[in-house]
Protein backbone atom coordinates (compact mmCIF):
# COMPACT_ATOMS: atom_id res chain seq x y z
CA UNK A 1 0.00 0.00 0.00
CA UNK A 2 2.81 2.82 0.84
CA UNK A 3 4.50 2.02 -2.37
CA UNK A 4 1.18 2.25 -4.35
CA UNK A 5 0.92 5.65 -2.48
CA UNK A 6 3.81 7.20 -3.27
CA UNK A 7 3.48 5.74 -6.91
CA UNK A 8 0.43 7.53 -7.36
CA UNK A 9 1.63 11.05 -5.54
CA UNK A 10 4.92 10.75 -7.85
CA UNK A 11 2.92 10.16 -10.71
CA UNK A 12 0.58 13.25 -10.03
CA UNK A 13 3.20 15.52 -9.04
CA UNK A 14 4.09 15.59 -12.83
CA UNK A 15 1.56 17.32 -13.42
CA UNK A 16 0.19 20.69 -11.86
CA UNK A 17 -3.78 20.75 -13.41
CA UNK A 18 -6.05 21.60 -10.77
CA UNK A 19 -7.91 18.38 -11.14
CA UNK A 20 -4.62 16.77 -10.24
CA UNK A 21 -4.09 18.52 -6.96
CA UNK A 22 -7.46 17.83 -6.03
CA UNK A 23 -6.49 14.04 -6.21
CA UNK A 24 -3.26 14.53 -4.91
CA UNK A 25 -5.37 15.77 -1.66
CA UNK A 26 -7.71 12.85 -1.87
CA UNK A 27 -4.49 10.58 -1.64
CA UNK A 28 -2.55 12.76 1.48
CA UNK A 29 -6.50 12.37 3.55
CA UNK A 30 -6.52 9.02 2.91
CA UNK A 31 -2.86 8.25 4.04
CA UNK A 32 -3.72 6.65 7.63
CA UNK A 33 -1.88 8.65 10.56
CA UNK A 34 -1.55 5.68 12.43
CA UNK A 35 -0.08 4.14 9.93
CA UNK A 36 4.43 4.07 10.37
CA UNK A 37 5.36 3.09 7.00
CA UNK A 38 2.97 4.82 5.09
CA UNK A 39 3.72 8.37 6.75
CA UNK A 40 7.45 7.71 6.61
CA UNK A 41 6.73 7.14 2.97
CA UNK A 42 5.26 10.31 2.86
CA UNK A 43 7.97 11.80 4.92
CA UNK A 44 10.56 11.27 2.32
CA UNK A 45 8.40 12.14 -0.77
CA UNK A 46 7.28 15.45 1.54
CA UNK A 47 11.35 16.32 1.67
CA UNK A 48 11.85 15.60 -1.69
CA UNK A 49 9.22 18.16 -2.71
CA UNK A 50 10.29 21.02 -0.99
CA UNK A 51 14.26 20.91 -1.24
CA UNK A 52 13.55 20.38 -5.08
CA UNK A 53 15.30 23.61 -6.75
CA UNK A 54 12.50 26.80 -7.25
CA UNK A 55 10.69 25.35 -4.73
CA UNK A 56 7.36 27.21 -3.71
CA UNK A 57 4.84 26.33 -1.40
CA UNK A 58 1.56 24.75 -2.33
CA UNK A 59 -1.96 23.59 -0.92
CA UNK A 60 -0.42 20.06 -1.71
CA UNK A 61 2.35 20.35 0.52
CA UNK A 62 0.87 22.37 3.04
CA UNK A 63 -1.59 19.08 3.65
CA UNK A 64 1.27 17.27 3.99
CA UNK A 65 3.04 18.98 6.20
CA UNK A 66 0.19 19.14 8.37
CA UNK A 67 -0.81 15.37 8.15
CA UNK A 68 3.34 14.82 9.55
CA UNK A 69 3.45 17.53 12.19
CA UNK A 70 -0.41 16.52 13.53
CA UNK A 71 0.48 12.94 13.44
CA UNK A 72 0.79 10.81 16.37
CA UNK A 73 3.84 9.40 15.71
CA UNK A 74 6.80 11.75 17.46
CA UNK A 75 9.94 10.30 14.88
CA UNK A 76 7.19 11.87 12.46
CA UNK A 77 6.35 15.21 14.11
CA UNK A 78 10.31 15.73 15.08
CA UNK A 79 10.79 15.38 11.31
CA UNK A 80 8.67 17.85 10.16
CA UNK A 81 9.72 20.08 12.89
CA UNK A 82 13.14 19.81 12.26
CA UNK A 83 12.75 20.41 8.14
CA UNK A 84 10.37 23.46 8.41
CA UNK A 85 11.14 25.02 12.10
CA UNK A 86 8.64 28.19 10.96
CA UNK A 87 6.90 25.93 8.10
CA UNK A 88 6.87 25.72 4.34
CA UNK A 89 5.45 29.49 3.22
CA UNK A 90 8.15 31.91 3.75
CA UNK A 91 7.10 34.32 6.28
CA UNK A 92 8.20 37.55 4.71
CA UNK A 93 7.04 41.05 5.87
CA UNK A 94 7.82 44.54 5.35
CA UNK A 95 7.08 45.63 8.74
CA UNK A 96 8.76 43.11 10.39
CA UNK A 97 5.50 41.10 11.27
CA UNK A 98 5.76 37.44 12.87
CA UNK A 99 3.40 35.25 11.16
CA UNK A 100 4.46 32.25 12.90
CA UNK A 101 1.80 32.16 15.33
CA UNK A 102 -0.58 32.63 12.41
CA UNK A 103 0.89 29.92 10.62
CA UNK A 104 0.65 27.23 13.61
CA UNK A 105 -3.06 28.26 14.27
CA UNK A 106 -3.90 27.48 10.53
CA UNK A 107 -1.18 24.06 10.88
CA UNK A 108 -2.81 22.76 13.77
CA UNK A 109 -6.56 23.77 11.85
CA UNK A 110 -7.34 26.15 14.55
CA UNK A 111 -9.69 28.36 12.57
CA UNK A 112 -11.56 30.78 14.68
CA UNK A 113 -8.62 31.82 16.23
CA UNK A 114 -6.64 32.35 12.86
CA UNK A 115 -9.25 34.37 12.12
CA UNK A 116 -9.53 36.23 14.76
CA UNK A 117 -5.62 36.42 14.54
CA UNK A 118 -5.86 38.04 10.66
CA UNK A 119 -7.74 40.59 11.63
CA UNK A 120 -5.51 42.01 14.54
CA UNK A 121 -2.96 41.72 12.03
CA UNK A 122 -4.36 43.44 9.41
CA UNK A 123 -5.25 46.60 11.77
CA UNK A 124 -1.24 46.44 12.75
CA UNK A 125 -0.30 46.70 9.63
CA UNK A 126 -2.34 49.60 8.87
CA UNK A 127 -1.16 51.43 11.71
CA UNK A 128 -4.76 51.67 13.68
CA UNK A 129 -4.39 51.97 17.06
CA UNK A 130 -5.78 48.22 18.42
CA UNK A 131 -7.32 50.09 21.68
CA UNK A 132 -9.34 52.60 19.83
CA UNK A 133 -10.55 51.02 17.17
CA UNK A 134 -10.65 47.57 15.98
CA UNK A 135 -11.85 47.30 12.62
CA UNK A 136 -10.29 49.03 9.39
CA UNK A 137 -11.67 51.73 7.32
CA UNK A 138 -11.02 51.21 3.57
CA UNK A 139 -8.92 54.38 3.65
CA UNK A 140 -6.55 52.20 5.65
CA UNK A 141 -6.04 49.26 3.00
CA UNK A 142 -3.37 50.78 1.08
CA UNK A 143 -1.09 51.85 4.25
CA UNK A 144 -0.89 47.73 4.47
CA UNK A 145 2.16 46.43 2.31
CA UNK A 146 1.68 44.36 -0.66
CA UNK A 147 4.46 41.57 1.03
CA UNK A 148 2.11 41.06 4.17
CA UNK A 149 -1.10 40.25 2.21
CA UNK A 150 0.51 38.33 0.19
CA UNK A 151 1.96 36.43 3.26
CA UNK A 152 -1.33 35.85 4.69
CA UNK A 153 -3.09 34.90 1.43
CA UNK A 154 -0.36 32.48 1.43
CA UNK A 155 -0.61 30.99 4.72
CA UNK A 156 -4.37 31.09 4.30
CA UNK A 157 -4.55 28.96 0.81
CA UNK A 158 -1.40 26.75 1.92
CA UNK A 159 -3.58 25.59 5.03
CA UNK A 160 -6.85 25.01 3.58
CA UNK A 161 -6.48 22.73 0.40
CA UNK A 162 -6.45 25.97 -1.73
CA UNK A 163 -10.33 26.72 -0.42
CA UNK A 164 -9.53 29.87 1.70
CA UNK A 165 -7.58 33.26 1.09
CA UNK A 166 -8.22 36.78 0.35
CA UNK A 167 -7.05 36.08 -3.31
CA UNK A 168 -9.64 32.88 -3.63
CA UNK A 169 -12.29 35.54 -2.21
CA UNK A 170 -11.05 37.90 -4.81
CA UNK A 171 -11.46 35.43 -7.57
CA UNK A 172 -15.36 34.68 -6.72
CA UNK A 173 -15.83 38.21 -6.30
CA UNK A 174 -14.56 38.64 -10.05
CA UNK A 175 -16.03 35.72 -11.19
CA UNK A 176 -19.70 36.86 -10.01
CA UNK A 177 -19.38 40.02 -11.86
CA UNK A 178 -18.61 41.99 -8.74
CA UNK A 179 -22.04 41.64 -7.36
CA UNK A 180 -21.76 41.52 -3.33
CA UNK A 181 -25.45 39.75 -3.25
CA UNK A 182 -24.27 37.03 -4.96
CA UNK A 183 -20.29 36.83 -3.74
CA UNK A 184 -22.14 36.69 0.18
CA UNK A 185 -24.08 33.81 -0.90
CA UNK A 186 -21.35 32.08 -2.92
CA UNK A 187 -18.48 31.97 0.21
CA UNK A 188 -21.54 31.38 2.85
CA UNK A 189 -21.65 34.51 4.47
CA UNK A 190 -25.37 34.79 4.17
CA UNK A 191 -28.10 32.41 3.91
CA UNK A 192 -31.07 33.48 1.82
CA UNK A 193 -30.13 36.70 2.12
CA UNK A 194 -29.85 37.04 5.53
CA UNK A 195 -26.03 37.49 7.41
CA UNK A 196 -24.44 34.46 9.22
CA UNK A 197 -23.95 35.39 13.13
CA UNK A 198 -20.69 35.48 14.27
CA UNK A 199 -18.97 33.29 15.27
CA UNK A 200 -21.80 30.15 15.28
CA UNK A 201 -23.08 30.25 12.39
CA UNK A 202 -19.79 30.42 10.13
CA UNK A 203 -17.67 26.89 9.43
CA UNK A 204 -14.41 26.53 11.19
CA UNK A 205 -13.50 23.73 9.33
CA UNK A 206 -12.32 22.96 5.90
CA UNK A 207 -15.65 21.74 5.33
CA UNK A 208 -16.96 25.52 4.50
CA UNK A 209 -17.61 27.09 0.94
CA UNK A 210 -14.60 27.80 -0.73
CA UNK A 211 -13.74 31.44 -0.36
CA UNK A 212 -15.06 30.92 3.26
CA UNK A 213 -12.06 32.16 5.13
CA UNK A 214 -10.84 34.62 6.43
CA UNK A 215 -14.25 37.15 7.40
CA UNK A 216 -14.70 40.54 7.57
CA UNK A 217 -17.56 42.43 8.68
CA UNK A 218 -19.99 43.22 5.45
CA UNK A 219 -22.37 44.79 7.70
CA UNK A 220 -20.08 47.62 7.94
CA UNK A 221 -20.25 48.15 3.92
CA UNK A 222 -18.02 46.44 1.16
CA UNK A 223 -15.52 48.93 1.29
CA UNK A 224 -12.93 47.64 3.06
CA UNK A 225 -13.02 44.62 0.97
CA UNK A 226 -13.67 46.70 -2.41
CA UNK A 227 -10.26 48.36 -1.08
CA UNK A 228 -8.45 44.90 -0.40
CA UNK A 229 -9.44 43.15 -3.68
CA UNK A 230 -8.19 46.11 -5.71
CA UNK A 231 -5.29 46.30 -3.43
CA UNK A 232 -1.68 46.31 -5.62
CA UNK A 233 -0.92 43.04 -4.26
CA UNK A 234 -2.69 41.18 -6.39
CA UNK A 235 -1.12 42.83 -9.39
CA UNK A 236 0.76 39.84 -11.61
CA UNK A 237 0.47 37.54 -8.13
């Protein structure tokens, strides 16, 4: 069985279509995490992915990473550890922010609290004084560097199986013709019509609508998030 694993993941990694990755996921769930040989297997096809030369991180190996590092076997975990001490996307900011505790919230599948983690984030970036005021105006979008959204998009789409990100949520935004209505619907943000409440009524789990993750508040107008999808970072990302 490990050797018909790794057979098929070699076999797909030739190949980059998106209906590819998608089985290349199915494969990595599927790999039991009780399982020694087969996630030793994995182990060594995970390292030869990532010290390959031009090496940039995917939603592929992001699911592997955290299928060794979540595992219960600690020869495994020390591994993974070891190989990618602050994980696979490169953490780069031009403001000197520290993503890693963003990127172990969203390793370890710890939603709400990457979340909630994004947003206090985003208002440090901007420069908004976290004690009075925590939310962002859309004049304050553009006083966040291009690097750091791209960072979190990064760490957002690595972590989810490609399903969640601000560019993903730019994408459907785009792809409904700009039309809020129908982008709320699309990522599950409303339900005929009507808002989700936060924080029980939105999916903290991979399980949610692609485009899902991470919220902002639409009640306060589509602004902000008129501001971020139109945001330079996105140019030729």
């Amino acid at each position: 069985m490990p050797n018909q694993i790794r057979a098929q993941l070699l076999e797909l990694n030739k190949n980059t279509k998106s209906n590819n990755v998608k089985q290349q996921l199915e494969i990595i769930e599927n790999i039991n995490s009780n399982d020694s040989i087969e996630l030793k297997d994995l182990a060594d096809l995970f390292f030869e992915r990532i010290t390959g030369p031009n090496y940039k991180s995917n939603c592929v190996d992001g699911l592997i990473y955290e299928k060794l590092l979540n595992s219960k076997n600690q020869e495994i975990v020390k591994f993974a550890s070891n190989l990618c001490p602050d994980g696979i996307v490169p953490l780069r900011s031009a403001q000197q922010m520290n993503y890693k505790d963003l990127q172990m919230l969203l390793t370890h599948r710890d939603l709400l609290k990457a979340d909630q983690l994004t947003q206090q984030k985003l208002i440090q970036l901007a420069g908004v004084n976290a004690q009075t005021r925590n939310w962002l105006y859309f004049t304050d979008i553009k006083k966040i560097p291009a690097q750091d959204l791209q960072t979190i998009d990064k760490l957002w789409h690595t972590h989810s199986k490609g399903k969640f990100g601000l560019f993903v949520q730019r994408q459907i935004w785009l792809s409904v013709g700009k039309d809020w209505g129908k982008f709320w619907q699309k990522i599950g943000w409303e339900v005929d019509r009507i808002p989700c409440r936060y924080p029980e009524e939105f999916q903290w789990n991979s399980h949610g609508p692609r485009g899902h993750l991470p919220l902002f508040n639409q009640l306060r107008g589509v602004q902000v998030l008129s501001a971020l999808f139109t945001h330079k970072a996105w140019e030729n990302y």
